[in-house]
PDB file of N, CA and C in Angstrom:
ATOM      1  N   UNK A   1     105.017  79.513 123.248  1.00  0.00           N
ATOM      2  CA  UNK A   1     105.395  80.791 122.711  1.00  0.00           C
ATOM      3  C   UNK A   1     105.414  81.864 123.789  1.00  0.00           C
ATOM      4  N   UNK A   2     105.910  81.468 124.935  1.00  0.00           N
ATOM      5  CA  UNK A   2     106.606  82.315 126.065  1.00  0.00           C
ATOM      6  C   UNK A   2     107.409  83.422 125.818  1.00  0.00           C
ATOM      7  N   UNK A   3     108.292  83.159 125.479  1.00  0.00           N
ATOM      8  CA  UNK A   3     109.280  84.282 125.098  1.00  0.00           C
ATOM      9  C   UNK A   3     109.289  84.220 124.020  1.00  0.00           C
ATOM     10  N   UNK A   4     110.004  85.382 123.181  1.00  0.00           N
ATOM     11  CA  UNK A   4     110.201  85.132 121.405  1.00  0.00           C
ATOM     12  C   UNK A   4     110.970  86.214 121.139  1.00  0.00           C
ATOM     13  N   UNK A   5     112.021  85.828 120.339  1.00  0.00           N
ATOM     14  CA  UNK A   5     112.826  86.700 120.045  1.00  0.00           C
ATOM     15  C   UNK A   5     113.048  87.076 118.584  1.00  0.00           C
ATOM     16  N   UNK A   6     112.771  87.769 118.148  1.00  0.00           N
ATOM     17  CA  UNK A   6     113.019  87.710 116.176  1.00  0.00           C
ATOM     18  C   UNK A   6     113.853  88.966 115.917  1.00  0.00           C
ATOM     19  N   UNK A   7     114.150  88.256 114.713  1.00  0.00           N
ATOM     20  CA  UNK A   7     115.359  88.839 113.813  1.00  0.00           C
ATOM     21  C   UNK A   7     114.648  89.258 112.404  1.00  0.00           C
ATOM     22  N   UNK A   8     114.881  90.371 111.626  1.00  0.00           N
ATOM     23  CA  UNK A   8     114.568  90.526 110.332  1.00  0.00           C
ATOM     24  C   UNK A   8     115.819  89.675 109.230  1.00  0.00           C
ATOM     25  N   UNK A   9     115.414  88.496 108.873  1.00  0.00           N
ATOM     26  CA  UNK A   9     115.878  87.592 107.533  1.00  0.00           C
ATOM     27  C   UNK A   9     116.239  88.021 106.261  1.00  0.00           C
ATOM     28  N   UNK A  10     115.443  88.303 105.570  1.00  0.00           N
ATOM     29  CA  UNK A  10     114.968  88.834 104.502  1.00  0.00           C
ATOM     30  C   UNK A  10     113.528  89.640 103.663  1.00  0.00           C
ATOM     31  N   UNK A  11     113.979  89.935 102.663  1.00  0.00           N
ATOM     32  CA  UNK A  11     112.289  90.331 102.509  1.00  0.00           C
ATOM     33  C   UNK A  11     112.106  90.559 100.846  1.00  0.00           C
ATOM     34  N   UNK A  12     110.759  90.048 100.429  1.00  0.00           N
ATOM     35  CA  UNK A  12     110.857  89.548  98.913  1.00  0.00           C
ATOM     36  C   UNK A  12     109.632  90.672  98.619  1.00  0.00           C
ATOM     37  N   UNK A  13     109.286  91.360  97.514  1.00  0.00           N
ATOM     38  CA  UNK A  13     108.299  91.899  96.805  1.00  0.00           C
ATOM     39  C   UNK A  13     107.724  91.114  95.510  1.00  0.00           C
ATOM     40  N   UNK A  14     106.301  90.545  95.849  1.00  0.00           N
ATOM     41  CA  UNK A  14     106.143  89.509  95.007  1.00  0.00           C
ATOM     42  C   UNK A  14     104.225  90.130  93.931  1.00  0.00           C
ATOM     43  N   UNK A  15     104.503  89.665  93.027  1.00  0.00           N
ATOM     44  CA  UNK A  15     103.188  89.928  93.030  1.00  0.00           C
ATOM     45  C   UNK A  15     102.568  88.458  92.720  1.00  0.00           C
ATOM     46  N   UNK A  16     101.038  87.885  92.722  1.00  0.00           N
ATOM     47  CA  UNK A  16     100.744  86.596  93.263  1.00  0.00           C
ATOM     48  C   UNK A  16      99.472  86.590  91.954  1.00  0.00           C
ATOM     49  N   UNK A  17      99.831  85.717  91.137  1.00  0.00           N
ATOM     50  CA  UNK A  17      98.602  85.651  90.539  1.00  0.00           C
ATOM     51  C   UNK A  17      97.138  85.154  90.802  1.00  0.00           C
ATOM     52  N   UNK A  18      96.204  85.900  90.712  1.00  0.00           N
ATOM     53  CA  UNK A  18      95.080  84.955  91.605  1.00  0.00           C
ATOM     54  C   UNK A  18      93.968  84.634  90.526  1.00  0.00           C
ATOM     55  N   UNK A  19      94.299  84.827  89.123  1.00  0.00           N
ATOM     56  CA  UNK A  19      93.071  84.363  88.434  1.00  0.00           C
ATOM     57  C   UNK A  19      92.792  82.652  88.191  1.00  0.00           C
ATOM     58  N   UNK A  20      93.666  81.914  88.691  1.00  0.00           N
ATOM     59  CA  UNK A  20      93.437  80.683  88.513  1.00  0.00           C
ATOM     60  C   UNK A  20      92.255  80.083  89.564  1.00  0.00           C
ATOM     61  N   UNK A  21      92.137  81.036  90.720  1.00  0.00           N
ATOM     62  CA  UNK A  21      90.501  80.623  91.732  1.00  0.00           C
ATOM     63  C   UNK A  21      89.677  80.791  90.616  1.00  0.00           C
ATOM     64  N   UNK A  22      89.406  81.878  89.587  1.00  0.00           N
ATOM     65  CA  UNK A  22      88.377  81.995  88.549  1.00  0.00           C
ATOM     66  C   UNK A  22      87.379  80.565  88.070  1.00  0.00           C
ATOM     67  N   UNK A  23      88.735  79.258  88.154  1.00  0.00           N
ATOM     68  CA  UNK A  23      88.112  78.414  87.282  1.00  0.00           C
ATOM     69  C   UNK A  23      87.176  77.646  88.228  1.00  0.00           C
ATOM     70  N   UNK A  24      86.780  77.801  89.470  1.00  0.00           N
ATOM     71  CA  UNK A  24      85.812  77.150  90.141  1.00  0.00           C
ATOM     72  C   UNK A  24      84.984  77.541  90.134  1.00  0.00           C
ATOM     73  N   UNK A  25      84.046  77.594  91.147  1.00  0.00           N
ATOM     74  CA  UNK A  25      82.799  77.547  91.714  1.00  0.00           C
ATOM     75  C   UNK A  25      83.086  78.915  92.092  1.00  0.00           C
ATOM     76  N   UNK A  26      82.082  79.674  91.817  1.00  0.00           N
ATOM     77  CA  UNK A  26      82.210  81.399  92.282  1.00  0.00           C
ATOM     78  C   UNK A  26      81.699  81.794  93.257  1.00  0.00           C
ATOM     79  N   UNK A  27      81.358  80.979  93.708  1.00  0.00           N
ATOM     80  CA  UNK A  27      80.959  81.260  95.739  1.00  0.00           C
ATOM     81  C   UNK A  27      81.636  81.151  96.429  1.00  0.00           C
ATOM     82  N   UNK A  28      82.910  80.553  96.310  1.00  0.00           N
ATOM     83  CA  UNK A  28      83.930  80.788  97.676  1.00  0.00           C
ATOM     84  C   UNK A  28      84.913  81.610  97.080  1.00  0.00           C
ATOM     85  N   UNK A  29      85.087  82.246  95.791  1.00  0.00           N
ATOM     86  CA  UNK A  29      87.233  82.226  95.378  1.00  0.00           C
ATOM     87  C   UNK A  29      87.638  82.885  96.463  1.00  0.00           C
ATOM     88  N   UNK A  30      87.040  83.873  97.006  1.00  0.00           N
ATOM     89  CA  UNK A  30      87.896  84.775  97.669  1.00  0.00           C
ATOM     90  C   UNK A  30      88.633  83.513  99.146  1.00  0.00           C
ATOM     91  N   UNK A  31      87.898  82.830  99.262  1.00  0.00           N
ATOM     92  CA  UNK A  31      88.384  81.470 100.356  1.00  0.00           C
ATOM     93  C   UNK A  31      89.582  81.127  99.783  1.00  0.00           C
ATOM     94  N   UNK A  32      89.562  80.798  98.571  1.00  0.00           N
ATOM     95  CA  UNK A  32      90.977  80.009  97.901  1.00  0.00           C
ATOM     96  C   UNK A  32      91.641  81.052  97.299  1.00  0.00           C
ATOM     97  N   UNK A  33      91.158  82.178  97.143  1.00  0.00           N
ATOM     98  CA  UNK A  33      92.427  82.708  97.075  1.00  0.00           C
ATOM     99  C   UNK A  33      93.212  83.350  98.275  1.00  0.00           C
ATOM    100  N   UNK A  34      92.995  83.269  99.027  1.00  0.00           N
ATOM    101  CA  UNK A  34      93.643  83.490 100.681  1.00  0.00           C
ATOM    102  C   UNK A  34      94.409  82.330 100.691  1.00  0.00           C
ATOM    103  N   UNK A  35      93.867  80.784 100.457  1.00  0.00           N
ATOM    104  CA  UNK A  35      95.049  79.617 100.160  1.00  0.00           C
ATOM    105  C   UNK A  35      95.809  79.546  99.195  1.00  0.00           C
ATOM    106  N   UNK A  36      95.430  80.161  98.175  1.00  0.00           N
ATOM    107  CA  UNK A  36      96.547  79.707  96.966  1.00  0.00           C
ATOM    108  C   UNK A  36      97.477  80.974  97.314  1.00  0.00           C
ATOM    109  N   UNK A  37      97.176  82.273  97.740  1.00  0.00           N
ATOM    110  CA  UNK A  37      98.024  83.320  98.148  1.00  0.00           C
ATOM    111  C   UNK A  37      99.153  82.740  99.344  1.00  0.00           C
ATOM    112  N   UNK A  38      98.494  81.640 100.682  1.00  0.00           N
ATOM    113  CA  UNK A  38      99.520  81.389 101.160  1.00  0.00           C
ATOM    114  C   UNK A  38     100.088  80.208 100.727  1.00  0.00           C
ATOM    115  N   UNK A  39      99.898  79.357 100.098  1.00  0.00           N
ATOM    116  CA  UNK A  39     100.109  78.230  99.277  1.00  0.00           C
ATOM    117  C   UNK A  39     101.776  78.832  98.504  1.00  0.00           C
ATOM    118  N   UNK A  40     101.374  79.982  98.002  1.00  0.00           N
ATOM    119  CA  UNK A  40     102.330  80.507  96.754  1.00  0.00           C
ATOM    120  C   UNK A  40     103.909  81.089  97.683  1.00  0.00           C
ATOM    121  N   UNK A  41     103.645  81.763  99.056  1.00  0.00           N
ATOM    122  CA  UNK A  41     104.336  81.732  99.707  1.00  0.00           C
ATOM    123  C   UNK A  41     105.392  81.084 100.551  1.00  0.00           C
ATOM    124  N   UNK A  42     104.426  79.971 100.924  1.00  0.00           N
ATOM    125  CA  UNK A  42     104.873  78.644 101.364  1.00  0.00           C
ATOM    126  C   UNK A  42     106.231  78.368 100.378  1.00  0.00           C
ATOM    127  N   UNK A  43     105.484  78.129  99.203  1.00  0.00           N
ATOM    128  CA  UNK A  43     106.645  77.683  97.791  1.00  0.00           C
ATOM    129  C   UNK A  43     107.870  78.311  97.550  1.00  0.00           C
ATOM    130  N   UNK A  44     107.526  79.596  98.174  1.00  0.00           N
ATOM    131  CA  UNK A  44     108.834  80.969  97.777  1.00  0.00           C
ATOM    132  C   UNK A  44     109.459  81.097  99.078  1.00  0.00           C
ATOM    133  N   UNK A  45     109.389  80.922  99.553  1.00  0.00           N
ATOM    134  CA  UNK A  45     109.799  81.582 100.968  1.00  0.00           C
ATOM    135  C   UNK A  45     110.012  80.356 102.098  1.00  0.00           C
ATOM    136  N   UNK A  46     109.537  79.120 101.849  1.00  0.00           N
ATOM    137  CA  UNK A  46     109.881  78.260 102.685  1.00  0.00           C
ATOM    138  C   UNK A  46     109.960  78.222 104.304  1.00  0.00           C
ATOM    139  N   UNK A  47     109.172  79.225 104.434  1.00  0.00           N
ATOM    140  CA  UNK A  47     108.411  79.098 106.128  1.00  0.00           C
ATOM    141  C   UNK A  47     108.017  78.464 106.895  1.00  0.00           C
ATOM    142  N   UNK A  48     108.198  78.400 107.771  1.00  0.00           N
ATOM    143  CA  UNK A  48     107.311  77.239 109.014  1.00  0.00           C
ATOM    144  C   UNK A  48     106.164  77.877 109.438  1.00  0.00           C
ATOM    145  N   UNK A  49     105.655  78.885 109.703  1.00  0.00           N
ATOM    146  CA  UNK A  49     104.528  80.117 109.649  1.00  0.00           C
ATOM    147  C   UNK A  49     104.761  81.000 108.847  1.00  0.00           C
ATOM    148  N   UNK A  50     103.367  81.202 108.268  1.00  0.00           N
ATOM    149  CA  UNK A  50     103.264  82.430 107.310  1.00  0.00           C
ATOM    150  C   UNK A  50     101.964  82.889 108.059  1.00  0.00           C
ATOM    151  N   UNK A  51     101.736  84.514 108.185  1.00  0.00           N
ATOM    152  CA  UNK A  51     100.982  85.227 108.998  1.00  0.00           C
ATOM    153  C   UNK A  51      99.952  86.336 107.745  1.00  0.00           C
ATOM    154  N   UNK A  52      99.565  86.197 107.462  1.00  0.00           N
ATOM    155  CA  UNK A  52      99.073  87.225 106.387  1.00  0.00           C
ATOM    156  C   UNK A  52      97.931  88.279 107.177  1.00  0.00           C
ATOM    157  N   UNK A  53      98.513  89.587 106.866  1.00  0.00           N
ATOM    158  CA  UNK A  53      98.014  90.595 107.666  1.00  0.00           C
ATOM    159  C   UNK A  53      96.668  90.713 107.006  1.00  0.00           C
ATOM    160  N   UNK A  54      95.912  91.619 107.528  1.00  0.00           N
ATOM    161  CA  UNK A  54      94.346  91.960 107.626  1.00  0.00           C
ATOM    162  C   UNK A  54      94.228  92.685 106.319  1.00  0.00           C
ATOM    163  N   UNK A  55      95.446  93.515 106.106  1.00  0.00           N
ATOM    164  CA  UNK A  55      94.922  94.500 104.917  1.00  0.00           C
ATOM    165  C   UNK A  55      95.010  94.186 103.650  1.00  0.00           C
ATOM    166  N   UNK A  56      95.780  92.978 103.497  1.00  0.00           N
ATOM    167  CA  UNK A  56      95.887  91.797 102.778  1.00  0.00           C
ATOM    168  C   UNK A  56      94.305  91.045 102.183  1.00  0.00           C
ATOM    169  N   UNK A  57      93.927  90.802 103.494  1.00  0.00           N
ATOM    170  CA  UNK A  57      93.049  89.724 103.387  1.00  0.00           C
ATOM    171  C   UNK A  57      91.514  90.605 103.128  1.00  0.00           C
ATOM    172  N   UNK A  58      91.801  92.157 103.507  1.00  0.00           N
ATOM    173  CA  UNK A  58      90.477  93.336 103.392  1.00  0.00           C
ATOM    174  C   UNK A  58      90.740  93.180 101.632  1.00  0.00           C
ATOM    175  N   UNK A  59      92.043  93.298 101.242  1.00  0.00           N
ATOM    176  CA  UNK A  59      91.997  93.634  99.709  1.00  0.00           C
ATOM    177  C   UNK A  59      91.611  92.569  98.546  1.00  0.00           C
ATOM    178  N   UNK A  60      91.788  91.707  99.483  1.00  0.00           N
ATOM    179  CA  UNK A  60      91.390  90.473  98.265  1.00  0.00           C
ATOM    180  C   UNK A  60      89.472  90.258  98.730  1.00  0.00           C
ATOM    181  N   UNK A  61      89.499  90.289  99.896  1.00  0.00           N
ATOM    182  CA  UNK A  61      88.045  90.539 100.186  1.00  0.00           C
ATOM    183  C   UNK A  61      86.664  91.510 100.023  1.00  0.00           C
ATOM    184  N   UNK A  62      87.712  92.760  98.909  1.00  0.00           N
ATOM    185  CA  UNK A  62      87.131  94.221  99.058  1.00  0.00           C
ATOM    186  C   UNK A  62      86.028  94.120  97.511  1.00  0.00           C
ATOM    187  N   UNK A  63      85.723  93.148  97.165  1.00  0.00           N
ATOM    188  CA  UNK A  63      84.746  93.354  95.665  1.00  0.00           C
ATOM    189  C   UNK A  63      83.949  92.035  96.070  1.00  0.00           C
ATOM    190  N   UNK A  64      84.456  91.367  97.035  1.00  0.00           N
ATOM    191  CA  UNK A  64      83.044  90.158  97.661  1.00  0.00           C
ATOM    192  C   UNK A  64      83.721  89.219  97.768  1.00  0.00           C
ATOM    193  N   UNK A  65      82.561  88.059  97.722  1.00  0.00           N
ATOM    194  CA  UNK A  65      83.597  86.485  97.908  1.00  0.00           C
ATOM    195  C   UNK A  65      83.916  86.044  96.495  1.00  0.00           C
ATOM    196  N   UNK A  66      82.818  86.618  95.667  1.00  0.00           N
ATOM    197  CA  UNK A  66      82.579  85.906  94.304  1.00  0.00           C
ATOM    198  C   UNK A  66      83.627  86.500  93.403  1.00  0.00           C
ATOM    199  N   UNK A  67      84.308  88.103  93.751  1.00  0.00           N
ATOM    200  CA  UNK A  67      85.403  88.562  92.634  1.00  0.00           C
ATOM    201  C   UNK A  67      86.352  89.008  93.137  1.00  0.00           C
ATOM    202  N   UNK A  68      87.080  88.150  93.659  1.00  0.00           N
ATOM    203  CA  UNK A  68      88.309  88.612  94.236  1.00  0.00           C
ATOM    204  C   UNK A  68      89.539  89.241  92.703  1.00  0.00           C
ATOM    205  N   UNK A  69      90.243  90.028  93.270  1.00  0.00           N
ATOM    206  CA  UNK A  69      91.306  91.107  92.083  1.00  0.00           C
ATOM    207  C   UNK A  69      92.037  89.382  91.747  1.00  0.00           C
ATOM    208  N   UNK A  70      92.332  89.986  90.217  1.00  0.00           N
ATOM    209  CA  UNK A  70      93.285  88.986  89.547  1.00  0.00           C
ATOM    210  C   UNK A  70      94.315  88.772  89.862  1.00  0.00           C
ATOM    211  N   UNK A  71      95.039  89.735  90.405  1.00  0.00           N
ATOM    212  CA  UNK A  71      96.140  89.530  91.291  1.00  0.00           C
ATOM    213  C   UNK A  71      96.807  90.847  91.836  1.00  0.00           C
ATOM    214  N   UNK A  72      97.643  90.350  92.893  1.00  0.00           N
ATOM    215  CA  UNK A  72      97.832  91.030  94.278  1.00  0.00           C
ATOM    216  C   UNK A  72      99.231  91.048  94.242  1.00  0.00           C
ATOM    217  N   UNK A  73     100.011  92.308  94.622  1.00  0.00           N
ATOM    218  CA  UNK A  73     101.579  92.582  94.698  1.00  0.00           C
ATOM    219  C   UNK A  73     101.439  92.543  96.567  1.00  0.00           C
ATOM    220  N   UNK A  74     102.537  91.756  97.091  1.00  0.00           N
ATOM    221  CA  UNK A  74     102.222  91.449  98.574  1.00  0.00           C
ATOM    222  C   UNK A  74     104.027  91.979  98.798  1.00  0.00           C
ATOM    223  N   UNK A  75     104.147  92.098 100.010  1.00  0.00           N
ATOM    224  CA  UNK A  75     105.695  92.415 100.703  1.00  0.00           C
ATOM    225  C   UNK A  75     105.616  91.628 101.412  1.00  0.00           C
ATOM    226  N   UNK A  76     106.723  90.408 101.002  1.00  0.00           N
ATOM    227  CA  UNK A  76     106.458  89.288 102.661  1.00  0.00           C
ATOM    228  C   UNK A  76     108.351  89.523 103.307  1.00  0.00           C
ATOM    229  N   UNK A  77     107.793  89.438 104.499  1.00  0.00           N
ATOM    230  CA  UNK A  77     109.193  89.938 105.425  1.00  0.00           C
ATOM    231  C   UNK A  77     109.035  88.301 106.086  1.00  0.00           C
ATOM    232  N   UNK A  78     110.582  88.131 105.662  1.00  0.00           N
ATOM    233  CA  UNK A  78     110.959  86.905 106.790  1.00  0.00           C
ATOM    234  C   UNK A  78     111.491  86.714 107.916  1.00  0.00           C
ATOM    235  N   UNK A  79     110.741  86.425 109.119  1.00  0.00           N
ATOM    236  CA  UNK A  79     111.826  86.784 110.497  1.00  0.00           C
ATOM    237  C   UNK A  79     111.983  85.505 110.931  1.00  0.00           C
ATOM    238  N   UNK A  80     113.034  85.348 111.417  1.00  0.00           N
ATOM    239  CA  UNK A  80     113.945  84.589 112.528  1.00  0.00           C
ATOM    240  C   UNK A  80     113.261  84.682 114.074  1.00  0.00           C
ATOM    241  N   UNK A  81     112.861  83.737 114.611  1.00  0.00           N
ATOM    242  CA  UNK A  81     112.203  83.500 115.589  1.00  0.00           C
ATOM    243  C   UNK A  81     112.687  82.120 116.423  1.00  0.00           C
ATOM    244  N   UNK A  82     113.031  82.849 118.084  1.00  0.00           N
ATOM    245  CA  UNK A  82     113.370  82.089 118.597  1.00  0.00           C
ATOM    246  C   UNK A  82     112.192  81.648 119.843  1.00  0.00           C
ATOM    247  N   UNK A  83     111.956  80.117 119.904  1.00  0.00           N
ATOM    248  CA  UNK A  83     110.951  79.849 120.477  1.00  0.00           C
ATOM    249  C   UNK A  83     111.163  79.332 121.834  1.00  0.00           C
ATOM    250  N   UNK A  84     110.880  79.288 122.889  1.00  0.00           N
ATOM    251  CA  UNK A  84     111.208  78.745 124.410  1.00  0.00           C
ATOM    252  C   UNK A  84     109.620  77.674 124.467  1.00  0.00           C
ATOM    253  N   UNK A  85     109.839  76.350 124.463  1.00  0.00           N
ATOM    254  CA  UNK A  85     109.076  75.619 125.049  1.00  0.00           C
ATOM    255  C   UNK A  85     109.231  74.587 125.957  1.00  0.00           C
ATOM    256  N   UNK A  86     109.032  74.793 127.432  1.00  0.00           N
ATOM    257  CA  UNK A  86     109.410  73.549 127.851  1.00  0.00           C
ATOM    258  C   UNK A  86     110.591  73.343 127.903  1.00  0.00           C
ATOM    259  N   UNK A  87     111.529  74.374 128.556  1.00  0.00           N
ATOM    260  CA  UNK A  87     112.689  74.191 128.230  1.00  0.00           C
ATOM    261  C   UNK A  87     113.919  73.916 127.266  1.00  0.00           C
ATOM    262  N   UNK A  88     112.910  74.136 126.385  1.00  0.00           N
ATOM    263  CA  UNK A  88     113.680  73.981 124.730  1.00  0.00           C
ATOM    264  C   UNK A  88     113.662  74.821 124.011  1.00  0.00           C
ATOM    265  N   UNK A  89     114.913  75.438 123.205  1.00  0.00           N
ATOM    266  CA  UNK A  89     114.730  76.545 122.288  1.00  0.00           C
ATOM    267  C   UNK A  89     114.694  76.156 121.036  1.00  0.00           C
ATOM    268  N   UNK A  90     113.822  76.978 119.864  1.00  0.00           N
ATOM    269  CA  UNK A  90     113.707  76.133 118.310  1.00  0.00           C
ATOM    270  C   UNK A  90     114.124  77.791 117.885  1.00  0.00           C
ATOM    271  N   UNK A  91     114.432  77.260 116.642  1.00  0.00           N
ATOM    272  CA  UNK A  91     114.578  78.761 115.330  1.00  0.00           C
ATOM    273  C   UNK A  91     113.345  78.146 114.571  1.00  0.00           C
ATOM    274  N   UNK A  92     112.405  79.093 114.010  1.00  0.00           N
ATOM    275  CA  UNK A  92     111.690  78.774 112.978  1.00  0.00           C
ATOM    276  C   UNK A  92     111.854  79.867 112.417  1.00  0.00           C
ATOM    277  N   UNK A  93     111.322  79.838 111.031  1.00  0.00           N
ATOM    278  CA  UNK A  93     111.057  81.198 109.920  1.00  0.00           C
ATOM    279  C   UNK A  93     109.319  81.392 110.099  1.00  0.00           C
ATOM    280  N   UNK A  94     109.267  82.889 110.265  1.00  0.00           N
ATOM    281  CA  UNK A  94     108.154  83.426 110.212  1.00  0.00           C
ATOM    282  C   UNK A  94     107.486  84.493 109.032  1.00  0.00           C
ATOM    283  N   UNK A  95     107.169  83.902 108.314  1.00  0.00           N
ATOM    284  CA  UNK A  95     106.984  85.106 106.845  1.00  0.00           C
ATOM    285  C   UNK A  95     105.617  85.904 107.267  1.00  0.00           C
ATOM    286  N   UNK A  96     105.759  87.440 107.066  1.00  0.00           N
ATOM    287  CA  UNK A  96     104.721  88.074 107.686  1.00  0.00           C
ATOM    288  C   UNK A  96     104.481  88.860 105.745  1.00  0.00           C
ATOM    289  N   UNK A  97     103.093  88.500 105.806  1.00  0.00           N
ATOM    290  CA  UNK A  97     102.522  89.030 104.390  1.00  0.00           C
ATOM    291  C   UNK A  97     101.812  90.613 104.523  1.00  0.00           C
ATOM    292  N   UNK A  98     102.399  91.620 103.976  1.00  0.00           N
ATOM    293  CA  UNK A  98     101.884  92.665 104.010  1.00  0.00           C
ATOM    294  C   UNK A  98     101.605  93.392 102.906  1.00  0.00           C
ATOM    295  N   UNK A  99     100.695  94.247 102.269  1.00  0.00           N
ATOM    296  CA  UNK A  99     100.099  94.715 100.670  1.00  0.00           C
ATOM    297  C   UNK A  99     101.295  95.996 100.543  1.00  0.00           C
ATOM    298  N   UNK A 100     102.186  95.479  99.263  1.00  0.00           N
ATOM    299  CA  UNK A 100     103.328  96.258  99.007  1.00  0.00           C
ATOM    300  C   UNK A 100     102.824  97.783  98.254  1.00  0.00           C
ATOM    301  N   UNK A 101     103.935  98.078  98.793  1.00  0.00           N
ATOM    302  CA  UNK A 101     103.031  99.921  98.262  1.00  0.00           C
ATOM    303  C   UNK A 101     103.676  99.801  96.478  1.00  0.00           C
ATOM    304  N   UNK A 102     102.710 100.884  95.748  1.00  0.00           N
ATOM    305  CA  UNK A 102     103.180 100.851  94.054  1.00  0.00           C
ATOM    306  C   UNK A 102     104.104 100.676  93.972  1.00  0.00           C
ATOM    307  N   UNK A 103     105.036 101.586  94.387  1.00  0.00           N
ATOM    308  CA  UNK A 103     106.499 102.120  94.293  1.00  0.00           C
ATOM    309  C   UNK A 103     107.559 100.887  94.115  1.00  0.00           C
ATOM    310  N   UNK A 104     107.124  99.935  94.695  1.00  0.00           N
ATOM    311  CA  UNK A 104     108.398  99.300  94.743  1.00  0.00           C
ATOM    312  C   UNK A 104     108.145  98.210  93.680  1.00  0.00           C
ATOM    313  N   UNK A 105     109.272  97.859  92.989  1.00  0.00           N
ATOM    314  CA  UNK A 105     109.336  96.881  91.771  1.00  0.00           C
ATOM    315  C   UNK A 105     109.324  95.847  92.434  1.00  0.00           C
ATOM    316  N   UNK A 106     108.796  94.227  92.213  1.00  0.00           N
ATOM    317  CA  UNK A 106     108.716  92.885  91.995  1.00  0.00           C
ATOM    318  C   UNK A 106     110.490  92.761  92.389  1.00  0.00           C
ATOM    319  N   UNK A 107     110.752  91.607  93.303  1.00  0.00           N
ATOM    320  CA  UNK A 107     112.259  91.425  93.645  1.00  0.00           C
ATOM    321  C   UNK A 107     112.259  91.557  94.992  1.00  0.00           C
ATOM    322  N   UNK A 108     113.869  91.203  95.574  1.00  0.00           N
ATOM    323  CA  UNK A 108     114.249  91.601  96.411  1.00  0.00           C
ATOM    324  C   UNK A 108     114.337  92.620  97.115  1.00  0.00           C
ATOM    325  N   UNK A 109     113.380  92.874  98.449  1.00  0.00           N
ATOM    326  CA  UNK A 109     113.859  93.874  99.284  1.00  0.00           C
ATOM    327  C   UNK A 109     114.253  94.327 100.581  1.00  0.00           C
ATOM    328  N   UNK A 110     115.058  95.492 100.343  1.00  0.00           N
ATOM    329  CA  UNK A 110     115.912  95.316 101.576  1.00  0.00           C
ATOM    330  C   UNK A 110     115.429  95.736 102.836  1.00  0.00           C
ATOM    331  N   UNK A 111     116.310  94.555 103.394  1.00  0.00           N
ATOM    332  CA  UNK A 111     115.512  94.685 105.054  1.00  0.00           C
ATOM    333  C   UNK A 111     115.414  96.129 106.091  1.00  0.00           C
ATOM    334  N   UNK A 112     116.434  96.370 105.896  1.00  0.00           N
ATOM    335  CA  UNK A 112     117.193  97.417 106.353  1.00  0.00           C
ATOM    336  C   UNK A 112     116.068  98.714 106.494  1.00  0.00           C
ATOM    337  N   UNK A 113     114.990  98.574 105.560  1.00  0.00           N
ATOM    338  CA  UNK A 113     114.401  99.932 105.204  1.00  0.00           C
ATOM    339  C   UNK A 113     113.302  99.411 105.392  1.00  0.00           C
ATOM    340  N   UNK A 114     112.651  97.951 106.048  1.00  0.00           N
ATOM    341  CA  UNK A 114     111.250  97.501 106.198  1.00  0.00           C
ATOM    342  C   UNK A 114     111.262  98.232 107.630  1.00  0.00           C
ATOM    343  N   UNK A 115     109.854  98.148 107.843  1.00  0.00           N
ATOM    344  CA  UNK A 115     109.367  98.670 108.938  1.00  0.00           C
ATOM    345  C   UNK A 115     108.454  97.336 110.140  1.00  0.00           C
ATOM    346  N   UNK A 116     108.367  97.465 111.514  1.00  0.00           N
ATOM    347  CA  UNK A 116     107.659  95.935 111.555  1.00  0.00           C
ATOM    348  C   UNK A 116     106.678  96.412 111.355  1.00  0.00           C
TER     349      UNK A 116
END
């Protein structure tokens, strides 16, 4: 990951249900729900990396390990990334997870007006 070049793809406004960690063991959810959050992404977005930012991971972390929020509205931006290894160039998709502000409705959104 020498050089890297990215492109803005697309970008989805999702919200992620997280009460299904509820049905375990209440000492880790906030662990699984950080996986089932990128788990759910993976599924939608079909990435080769998914990056989930800090303020993300502060908000699902912000009431403990034991009560993470029922669920979380996230903005994931998909970029186009060009990789140099070894003399070889790859495209992968890079979905970057960021905590979507109120305002914007569940759906498609446009790239044009994301910020990195």
């Amino acid at each position: 990951m020498a050089d890297e070049k990215s492109r803005l793809v697309k970008g989805f406004v999702y919200v992620v249900p997280l009460s299904r960690v509820y049905w375990g063991r209440r000492t880790n959810r906030a662990d699984r729900a950080v996986k089932l959050l990128k788990r759910f992404v993976a599924r939608h977005v079909k990435a080769d990396r998914i990056v989930v930012y800090n303020e993300v991971n502060n908000y699902i972390w912000s009431k403990g390990r034991e009560k993470p929020p029922r669920r979380v509205k996230i903005l994931v931006l998909v970029y186009e990334v060009e990789e140099e290894e070894e003399e070889e160039k790859k495209k992968i998709t890079v979905a970057k997870v960021k905590l979507a502000p109120k305002e914007l409705k569940p759906g498609p959104f446009q790239p044009a007006t994301a910020a990195k």
